[in-house]
PDB file of N, CA and C in Angstrom:
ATOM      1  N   UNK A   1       2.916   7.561 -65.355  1.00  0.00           N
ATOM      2  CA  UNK A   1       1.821   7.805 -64.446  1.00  0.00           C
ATOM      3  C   UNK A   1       1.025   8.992 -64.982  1.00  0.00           C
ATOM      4  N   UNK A   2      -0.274   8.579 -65.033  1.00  0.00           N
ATOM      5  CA  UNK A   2      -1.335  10.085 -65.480  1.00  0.00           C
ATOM      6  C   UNK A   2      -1.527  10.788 -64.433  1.00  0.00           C
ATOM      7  N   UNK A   3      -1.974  11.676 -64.352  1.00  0.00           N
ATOM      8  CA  UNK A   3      -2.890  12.761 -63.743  1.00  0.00           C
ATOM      9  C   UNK A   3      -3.837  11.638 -62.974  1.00  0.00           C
ATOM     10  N   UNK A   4      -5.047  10.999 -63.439  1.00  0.00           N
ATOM     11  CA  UNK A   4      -5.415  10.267 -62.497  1.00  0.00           C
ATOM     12  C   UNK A   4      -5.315   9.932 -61.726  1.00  0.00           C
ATOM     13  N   UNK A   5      -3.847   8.878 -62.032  1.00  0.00           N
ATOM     14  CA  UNK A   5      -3.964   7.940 -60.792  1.00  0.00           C
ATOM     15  C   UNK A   5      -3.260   8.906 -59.978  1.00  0.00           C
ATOM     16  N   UNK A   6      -2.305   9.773 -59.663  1.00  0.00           N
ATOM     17  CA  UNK A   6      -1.385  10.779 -58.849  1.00  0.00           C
ATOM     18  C   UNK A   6      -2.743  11.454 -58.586  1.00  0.00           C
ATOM     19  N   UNK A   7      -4.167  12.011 -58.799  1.00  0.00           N
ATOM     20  CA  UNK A   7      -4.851  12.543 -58.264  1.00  0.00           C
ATOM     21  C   UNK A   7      -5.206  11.440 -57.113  1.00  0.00           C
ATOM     22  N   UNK A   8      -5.887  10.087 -57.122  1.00  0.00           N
ATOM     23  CA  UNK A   8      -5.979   9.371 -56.796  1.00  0.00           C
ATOM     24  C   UNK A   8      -5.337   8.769 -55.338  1.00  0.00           C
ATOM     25  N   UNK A   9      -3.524   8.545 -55.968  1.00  0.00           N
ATOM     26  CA  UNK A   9      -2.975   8.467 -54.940  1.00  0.00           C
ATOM     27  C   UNK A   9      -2.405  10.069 -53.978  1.00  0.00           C
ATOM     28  N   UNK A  10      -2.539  10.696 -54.546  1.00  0.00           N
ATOM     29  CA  UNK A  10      -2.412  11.797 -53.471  1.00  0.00           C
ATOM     30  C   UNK A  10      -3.701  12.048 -52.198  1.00  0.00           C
ATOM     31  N   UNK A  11      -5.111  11.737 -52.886  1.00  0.00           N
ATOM     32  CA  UNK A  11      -5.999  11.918 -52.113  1.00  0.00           C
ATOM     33  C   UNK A  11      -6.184  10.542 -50.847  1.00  0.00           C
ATOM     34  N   UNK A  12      -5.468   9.431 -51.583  1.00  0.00           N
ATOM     35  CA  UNK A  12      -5.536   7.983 -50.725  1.00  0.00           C
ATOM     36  C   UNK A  12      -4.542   8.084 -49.303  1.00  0.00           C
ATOM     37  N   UNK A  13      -3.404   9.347 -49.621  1.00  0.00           N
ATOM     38  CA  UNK A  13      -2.418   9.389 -48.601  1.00  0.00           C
ATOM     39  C   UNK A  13      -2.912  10.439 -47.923  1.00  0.00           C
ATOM     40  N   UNK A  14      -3.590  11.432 -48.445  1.00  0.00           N
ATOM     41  CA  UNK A  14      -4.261  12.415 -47.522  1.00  0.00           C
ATOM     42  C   UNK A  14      -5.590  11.481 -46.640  1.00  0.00           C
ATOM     43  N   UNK A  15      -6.239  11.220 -47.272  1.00  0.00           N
ATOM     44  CA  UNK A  15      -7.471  10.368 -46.061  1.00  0.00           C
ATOM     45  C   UNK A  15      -6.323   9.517 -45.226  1.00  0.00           C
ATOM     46  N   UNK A  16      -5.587   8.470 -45.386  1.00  0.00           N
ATOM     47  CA  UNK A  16      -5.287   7.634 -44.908  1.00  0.00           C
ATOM     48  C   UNK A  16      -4.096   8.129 -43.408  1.00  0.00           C
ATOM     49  N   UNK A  17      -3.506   9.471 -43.598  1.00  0.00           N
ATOM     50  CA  UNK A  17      -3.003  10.355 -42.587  1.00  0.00           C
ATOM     51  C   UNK A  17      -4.226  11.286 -41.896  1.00  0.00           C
ATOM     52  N   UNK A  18      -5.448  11.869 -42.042  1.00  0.00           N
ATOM     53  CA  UNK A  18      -6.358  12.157 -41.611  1.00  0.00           C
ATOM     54  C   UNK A  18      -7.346  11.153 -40.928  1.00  0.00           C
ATOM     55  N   UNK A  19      -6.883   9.660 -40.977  1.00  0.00           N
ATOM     56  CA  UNK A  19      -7.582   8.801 -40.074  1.00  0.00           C
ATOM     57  C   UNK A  19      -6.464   8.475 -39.106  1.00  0.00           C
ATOM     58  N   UNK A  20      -5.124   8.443 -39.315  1.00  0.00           N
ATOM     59  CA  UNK A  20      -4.154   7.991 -38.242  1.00  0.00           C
ATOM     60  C   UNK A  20      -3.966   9.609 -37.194  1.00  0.00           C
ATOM     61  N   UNK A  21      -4.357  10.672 -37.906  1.00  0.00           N
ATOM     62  CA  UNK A  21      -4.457  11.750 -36.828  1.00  0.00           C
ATOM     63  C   UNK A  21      -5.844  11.746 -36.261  1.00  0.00           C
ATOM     64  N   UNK A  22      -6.924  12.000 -36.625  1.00  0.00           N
ATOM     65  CA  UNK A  22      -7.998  11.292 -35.738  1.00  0.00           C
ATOM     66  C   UNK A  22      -8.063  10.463 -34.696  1.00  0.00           C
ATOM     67  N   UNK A  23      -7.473   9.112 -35.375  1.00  0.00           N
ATOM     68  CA  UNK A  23      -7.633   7.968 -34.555  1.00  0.00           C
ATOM     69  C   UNK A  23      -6.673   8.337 -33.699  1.00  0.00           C
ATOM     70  N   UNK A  24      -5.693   8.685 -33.440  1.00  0.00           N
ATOM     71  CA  UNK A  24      -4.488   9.180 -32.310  1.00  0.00           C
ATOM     72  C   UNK A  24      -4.825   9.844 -31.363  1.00  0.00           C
ATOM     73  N   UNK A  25      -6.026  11.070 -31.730  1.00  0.00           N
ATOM     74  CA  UNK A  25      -6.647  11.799 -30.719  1.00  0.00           C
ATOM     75  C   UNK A  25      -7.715  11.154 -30.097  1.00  0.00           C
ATOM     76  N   UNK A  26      -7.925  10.286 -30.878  1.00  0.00           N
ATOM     77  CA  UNK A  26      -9.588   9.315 -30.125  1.00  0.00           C
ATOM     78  C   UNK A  26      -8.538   8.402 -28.765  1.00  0.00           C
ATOM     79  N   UNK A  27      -7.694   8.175 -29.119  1.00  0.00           N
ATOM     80  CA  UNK A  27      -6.764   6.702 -28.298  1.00  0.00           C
ATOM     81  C   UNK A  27      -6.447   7.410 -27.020  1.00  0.00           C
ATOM     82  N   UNK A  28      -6.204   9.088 -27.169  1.00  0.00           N
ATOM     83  CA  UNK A  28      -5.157   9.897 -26.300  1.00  0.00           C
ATOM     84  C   UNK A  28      -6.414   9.938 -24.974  1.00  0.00           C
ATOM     85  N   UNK A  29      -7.784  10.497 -25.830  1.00  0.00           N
ATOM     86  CA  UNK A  29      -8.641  10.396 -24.544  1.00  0.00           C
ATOM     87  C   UNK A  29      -9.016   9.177 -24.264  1.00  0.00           C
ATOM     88  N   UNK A  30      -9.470   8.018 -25.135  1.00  0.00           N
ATOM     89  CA  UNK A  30      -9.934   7.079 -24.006  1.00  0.00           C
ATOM     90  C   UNK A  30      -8.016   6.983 -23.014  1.00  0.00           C
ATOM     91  N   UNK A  31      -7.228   7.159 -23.245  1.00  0.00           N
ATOM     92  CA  UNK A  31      -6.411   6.440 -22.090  1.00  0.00           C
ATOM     93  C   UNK A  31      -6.946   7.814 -21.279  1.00  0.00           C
ATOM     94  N   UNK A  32      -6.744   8.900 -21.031  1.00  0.00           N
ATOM     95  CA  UNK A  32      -7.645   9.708 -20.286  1.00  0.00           C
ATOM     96  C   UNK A  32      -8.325   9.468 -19.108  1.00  0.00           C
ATOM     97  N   UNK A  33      -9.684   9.011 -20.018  1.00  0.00           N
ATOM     98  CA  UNK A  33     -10.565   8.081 -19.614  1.00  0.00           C
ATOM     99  C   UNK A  33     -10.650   7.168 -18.846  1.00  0.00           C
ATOM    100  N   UNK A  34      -9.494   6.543 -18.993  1.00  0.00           N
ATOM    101  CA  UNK A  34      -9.419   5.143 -18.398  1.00  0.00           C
ATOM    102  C   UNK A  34      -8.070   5.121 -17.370  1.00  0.00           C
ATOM    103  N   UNK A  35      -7.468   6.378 -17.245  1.00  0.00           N
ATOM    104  CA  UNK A  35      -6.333   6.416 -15.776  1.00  0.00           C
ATOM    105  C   UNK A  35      -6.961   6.019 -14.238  1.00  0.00           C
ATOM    106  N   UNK A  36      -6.313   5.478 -14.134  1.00  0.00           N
ATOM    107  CA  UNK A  36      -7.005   4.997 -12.040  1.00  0.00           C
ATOM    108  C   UNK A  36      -6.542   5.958 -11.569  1.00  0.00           C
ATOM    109  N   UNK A  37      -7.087   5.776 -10.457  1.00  0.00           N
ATOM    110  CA  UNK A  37      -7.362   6.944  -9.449  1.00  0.00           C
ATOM    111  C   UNK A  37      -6.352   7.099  -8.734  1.00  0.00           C
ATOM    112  N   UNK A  38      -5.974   7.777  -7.938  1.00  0.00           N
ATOM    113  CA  UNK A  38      -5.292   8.048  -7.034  1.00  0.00           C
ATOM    114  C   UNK A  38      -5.460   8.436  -5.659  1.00  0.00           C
ATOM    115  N   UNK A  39      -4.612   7.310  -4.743  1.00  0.00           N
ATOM    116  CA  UNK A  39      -5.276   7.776  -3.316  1.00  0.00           C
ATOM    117  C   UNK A  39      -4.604   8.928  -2.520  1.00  0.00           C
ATOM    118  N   UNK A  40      -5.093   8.979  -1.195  1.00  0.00           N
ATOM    119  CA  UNK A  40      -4.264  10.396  -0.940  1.00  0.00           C
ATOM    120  C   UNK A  40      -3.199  10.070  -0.452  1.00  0.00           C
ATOM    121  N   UNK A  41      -2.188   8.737  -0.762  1.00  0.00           N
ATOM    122  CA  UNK A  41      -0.943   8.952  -0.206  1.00  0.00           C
ATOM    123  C   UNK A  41      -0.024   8.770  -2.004  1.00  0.00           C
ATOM    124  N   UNK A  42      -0.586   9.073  -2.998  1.00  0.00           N
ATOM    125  CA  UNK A  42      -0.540   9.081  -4.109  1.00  0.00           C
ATOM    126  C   UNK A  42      -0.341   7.242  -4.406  1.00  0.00           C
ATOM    127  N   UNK A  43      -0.500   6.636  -4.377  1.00  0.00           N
ATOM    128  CA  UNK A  43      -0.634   5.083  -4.585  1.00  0.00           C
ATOM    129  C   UNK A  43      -1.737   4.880  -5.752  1.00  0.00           C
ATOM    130  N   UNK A  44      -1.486   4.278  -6.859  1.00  0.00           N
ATOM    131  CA  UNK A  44      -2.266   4.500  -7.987  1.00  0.00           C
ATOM    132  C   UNK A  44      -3.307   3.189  -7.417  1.00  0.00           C
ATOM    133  N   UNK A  45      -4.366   3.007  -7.538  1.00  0.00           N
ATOM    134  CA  UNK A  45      -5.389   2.449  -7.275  1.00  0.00           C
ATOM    135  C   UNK A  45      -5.688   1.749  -8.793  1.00  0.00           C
ATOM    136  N   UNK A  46      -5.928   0.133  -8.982  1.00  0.00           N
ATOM    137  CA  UNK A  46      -7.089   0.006 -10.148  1.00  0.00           C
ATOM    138  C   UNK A  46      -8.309  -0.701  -9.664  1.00  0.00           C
ATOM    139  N   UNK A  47      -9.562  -0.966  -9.886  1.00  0.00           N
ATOM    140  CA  UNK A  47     -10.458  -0.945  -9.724  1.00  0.00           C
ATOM    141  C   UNK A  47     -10.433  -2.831  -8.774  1.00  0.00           C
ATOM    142  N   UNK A  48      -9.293  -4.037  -9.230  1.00  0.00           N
ATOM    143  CA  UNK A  48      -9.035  -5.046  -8.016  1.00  0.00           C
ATOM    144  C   UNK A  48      -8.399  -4.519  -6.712  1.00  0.00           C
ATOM    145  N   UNK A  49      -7.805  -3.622  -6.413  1.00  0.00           N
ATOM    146  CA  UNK A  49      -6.834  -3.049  -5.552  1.00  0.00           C
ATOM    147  C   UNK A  49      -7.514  -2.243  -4.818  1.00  0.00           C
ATOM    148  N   UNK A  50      -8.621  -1.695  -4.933  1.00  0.00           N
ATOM    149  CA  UNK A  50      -9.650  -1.008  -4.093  1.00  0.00           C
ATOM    150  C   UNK A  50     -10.595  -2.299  -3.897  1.00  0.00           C
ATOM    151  N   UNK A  51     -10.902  -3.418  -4.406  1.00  0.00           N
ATOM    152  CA  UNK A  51     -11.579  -4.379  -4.204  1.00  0.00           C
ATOM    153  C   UNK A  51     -10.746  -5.161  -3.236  1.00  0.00           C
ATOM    154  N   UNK A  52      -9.668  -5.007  -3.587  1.00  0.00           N
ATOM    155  CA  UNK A  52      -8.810  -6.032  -2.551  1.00  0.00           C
ATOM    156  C   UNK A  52      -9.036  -4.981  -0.695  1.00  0.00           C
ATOM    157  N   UNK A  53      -8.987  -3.585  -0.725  1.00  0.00           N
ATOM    158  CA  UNK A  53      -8.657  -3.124   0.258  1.00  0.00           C
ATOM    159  C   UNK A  53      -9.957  -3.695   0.849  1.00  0.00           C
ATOM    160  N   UNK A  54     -11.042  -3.031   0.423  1.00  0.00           N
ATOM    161  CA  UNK A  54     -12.578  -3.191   0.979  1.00  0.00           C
ATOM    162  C   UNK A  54     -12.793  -4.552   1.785  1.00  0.00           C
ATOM    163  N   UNK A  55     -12.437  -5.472   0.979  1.00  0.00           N
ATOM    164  CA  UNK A  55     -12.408  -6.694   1.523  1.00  0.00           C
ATOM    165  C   UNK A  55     -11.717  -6.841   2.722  1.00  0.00           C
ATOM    166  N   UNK A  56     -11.051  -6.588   2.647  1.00  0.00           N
ATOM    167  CA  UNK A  56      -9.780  -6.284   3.597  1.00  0.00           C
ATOM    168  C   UNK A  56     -10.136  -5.494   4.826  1.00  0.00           C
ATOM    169  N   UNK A  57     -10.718  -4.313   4.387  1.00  0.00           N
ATOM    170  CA  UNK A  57     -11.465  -3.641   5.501  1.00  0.00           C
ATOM    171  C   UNK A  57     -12.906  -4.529   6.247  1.00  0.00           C
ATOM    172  N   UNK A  58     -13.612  -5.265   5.185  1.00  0.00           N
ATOM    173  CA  UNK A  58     -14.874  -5.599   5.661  1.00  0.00           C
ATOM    174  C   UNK A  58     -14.581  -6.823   6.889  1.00  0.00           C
ATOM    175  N   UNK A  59     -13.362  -7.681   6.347  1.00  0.00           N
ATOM    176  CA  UNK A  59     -12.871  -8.568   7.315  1.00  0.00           C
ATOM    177  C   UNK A  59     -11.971  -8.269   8.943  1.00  0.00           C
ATOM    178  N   UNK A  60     -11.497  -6.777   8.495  1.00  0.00           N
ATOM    179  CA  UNK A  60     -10.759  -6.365   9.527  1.00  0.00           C
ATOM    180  C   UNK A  60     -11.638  -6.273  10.817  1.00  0.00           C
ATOM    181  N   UNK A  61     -13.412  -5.530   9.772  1.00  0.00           N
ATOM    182  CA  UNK A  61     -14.326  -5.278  11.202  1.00  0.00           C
ATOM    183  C   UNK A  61     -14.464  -6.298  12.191  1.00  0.00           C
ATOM    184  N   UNK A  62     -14.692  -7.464  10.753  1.00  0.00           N
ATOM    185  CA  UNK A  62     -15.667  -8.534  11.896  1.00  0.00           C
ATOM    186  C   UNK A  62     -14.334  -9.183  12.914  1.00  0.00           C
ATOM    187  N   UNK A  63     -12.837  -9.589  12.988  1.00  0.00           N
ATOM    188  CA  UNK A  63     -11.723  -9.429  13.684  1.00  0.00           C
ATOM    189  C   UNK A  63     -11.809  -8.833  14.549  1.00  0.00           C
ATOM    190  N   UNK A  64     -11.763  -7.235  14.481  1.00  0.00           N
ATOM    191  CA  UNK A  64     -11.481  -6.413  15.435  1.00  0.00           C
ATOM    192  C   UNK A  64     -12.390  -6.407  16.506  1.00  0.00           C
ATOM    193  N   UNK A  65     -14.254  -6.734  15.748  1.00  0.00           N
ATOM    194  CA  UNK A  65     -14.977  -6.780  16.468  1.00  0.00           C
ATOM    195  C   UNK A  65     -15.192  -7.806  17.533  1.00  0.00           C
ATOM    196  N   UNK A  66     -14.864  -8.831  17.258  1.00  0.00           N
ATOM    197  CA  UNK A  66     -14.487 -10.401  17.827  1.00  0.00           C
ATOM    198  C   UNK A  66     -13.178 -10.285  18.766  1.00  0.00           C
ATOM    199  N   UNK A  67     -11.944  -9.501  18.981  1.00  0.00           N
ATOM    200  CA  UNK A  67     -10.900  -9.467  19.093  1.00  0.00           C
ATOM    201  C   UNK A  67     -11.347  -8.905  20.474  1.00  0.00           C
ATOM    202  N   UNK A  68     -12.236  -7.603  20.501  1.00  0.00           N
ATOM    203  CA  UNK A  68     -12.530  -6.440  21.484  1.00  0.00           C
ATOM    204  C   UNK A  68     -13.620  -7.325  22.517  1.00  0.00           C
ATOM    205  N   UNK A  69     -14.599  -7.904  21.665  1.00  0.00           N
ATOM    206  CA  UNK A  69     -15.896  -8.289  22.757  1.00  0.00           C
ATOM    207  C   UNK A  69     -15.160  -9.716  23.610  1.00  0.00           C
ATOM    208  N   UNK A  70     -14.243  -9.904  22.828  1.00  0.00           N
ATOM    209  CA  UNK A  70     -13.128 -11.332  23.893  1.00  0.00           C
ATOM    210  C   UNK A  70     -12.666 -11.324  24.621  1.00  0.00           C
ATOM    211  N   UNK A  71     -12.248  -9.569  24.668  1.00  0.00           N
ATOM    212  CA  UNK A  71     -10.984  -8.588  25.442  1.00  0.00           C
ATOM    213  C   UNK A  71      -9.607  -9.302  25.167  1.00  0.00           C
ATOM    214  N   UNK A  72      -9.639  -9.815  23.778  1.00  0.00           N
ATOM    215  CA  UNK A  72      -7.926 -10.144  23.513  1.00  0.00           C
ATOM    216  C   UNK A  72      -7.186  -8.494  23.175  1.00  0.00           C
ATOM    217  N   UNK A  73      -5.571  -9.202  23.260  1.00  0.00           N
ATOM    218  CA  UNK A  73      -5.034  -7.246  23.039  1.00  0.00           C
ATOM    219  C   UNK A  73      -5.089  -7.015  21.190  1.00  0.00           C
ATOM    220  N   UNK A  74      -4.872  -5.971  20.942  1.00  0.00           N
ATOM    221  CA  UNK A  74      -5.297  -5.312  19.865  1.00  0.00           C
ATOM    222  C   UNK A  74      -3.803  -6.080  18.914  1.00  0.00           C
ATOM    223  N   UNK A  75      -4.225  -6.648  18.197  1.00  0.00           N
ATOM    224  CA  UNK A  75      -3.158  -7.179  17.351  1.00  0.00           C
ATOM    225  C   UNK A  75      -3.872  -8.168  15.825  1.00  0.00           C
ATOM    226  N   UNK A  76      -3.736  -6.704  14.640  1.00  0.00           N
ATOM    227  CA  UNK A  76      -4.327  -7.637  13.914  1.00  0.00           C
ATOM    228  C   UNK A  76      -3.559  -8.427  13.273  1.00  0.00           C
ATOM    229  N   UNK A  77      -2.264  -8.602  13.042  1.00  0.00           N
ATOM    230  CA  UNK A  77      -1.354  -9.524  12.250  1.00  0.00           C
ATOM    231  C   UNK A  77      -1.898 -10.773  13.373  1.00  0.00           C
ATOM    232  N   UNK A  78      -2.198 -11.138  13.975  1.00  0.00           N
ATOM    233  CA  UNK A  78      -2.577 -12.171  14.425  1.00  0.00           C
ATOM    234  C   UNK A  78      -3.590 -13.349  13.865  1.00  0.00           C
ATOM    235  N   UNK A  79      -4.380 -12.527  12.943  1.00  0.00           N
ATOM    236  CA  UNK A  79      -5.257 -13.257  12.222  1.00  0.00           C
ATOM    237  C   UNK A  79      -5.009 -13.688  11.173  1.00  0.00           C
ATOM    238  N   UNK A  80      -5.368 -15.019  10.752  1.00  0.00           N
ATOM    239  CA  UNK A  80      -4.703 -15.302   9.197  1.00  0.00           C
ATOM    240  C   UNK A  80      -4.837 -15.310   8.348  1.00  0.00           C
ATOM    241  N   UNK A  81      -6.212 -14.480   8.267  1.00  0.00           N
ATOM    242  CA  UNK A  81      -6.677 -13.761   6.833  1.00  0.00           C
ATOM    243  C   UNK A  81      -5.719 -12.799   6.717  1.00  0.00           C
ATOM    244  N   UNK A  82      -5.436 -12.210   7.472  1.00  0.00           N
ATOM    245  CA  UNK A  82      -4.383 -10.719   7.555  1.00  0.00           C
ATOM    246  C   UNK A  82      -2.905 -11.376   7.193  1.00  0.00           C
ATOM    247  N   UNK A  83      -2.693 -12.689   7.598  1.00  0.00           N
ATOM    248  CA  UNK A  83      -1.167 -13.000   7.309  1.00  0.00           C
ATOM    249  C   UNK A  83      -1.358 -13.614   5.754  1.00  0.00           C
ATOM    250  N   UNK A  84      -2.615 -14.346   5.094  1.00  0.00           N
ATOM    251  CA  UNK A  84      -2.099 -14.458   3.984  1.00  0.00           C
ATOM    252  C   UNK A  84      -3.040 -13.492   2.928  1.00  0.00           C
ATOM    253  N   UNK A  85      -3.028 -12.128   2.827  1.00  0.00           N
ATOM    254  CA  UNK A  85      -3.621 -11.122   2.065  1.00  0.00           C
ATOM    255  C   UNK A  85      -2.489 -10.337   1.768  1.00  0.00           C
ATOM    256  N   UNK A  86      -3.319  -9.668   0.423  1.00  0.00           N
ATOM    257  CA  UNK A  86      -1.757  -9.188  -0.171  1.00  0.00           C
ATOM    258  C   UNK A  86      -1.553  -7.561   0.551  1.00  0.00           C
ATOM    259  N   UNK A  87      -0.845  -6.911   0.074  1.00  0.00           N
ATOM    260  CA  UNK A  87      -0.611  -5.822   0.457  1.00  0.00           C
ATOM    261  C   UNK A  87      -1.747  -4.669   0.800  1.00  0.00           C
ATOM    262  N   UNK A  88      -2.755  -4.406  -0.454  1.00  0.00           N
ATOM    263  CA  UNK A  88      -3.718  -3.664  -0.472  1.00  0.00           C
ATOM    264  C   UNK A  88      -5.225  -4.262   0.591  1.00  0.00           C
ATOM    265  N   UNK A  89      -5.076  -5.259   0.898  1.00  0.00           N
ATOM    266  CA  UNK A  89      -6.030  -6.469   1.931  1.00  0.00           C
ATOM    267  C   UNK A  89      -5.553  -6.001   3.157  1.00  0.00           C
ATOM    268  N   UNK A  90      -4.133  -5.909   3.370  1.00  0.00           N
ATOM    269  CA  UNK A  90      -3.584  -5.502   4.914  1.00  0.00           C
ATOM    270  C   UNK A  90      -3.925  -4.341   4.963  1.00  0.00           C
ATOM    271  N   UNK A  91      -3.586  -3.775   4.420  1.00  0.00           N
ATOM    272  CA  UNK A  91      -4.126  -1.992   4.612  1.00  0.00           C
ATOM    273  C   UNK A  91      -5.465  -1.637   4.771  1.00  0.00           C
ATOM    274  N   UNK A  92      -6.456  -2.494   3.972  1.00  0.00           N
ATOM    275  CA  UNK A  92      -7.817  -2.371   4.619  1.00  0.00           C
ATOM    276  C   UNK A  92      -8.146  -3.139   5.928  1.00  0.00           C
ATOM    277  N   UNK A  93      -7.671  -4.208   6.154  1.00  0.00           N
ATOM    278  CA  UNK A  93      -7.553  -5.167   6.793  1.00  0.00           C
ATOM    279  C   UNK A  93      -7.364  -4.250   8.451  1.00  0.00           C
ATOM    280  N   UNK A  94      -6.481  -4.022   8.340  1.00  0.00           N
ATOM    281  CA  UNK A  94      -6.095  -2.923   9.694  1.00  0.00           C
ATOM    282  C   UNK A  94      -6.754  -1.516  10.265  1.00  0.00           C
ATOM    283  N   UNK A  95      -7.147  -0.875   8.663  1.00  0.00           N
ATOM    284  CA  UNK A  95      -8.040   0.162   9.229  1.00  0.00           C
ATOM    285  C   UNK A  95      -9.708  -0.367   9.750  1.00  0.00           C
ATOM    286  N   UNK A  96      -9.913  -1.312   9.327  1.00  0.00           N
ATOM    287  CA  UNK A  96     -11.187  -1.722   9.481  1.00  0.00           C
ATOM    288  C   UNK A  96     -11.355  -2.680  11.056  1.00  0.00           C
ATOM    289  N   UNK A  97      -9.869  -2.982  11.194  1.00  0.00           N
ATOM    290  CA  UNK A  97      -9.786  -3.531  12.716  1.00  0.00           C
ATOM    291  C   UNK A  97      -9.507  -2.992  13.634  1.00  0.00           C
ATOM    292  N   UNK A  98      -8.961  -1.588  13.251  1.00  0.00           N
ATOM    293  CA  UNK A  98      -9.217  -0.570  14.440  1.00  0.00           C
ATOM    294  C   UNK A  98     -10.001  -0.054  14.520  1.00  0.00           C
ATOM    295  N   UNK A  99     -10.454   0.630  13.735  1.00  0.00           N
ATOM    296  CA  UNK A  99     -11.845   1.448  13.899  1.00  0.00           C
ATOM    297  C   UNK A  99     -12.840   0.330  14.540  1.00  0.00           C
ATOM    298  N   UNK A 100     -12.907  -1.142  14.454  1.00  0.00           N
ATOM    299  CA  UNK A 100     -13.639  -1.510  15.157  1.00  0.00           C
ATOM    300  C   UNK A 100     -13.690  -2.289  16.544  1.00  0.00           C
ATOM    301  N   UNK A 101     -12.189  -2.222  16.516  1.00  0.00           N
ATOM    302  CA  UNK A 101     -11.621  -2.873  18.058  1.00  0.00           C
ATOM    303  C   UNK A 101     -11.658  -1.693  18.707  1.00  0.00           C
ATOM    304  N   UNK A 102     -11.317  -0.128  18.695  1.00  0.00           N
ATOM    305  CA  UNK A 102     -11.713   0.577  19.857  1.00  0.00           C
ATOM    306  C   UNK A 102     -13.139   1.285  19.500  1.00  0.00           C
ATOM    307  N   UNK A 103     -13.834   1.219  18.787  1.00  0.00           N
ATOM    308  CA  UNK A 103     -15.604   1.152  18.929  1.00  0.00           C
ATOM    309  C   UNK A 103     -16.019   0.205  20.206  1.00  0.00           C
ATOM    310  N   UNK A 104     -16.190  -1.034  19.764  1.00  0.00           N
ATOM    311  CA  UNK A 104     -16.613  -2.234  20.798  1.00  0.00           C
ATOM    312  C   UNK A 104     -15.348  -2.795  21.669  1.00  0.00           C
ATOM    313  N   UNK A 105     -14.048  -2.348  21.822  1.00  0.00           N
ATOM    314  CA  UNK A 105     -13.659  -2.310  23.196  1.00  0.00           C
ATOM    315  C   UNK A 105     -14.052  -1.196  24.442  1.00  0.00           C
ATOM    316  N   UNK A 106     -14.206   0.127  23.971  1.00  0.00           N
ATOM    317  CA  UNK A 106     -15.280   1.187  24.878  1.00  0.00           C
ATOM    318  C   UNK A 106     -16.533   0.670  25.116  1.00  0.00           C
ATOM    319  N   UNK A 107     -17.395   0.500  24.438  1.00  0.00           N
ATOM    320  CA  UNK A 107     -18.944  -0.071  24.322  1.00  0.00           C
ATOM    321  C   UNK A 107     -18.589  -0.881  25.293  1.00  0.00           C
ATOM    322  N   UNK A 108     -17.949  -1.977  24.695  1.00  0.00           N
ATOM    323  CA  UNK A 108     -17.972  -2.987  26.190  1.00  0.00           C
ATOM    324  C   UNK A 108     -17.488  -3.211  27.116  1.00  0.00           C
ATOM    325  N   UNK A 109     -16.787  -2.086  27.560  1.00  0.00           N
ATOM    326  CA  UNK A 109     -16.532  -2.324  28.760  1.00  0.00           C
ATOM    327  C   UNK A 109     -17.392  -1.460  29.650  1.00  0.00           C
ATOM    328  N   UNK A 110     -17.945  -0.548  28.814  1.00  0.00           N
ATOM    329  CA  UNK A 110     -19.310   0.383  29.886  1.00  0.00           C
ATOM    330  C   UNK A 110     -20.641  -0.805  29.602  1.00  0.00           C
ATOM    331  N   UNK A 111     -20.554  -1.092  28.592  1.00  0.00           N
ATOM    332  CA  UNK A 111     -21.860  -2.347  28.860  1.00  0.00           C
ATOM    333  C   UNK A 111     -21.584  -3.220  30.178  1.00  0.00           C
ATOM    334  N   UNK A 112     -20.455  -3.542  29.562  1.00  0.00           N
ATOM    335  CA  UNK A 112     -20.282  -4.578  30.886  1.00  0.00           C
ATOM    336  C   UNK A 112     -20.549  -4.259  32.672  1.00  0.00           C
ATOM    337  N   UNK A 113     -19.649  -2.973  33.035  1.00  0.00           N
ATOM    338  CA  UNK A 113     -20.013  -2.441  34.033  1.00  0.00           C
ATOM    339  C   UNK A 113     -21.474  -2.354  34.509  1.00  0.00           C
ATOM    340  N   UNK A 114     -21.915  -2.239  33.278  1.00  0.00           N
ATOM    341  CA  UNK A 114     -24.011  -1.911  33.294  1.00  0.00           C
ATOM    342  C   UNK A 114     -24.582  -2.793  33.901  1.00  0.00           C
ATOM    343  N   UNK A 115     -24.559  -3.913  32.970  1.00  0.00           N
ATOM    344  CA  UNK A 115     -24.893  -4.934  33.132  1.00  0.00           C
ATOM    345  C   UNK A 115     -24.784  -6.084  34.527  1.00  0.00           C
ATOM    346  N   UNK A 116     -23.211  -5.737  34.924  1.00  0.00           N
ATOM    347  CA  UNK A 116     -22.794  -6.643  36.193  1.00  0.00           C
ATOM    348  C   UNK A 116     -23.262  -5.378  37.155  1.00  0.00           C
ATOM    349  N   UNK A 117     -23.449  -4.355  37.024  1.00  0.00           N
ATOM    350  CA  UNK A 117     -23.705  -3.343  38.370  1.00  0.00           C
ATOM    351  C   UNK A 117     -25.182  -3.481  38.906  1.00  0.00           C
ATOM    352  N   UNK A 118     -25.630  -4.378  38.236  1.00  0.00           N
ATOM    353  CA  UNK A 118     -27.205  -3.791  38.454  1.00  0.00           C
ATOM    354  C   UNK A 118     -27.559  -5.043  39.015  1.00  0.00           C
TER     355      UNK A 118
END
């Protein structure tokens, strides 16, 4: 072996470890980058699982809201969007049916009074 090529291959193993340390630090931040969130009961969130809750919540309203102006009792496992949704669906599913079953169960029952008193 000459001088050459050992210049050669010494410089081919130096670049070729100066791109696997680079590239290692480029990989470390995108995962960084790309960690989900966390909610405040520490439950890691990814971007379907907050889609699943929302949904979950948006359906709970229109339930709860329907549930209250019927005057049925407050029970959202009753509905069967709520019985076949997955875990992160129930959890929105429920906050979104309370917050709106005692909204429009108050409302309506002072509407109502209003309305029949007059």
């Amino acid at each position: 072996m000459n001088i050459k090529t050992m210049k050669t291959t010494g410089f081919s193993i130096a670049l070729a470890t100066a791109f696997l340390v680079a590239g290692g630090g480029q990989s470390a931040f995108a995962q960084d980058w790309q960690t989900p969130a966390r909610g405040y009961d520490g439950r890691i969130y990814s971007g379907r699982n907050q889609q699943e809750e929302r949904r979950g919540f948006n359906d709970g309203l229109i339930a709860g809201r329907r549930d209250a102006i019927a005057r049925l009792s407050f029970k959202p496992s009753a509905s069967i969007r709520y019985q076949l949704g997955g875990y992160y669906y129930r959890q929105g599913f429920q906050s979104g049916y309370a917050q709106a079953y005692s909204r429009f169960a108050n409302n309506y029952e002072y509407g109502a009074n209003d309305r029949y008193s007059r």
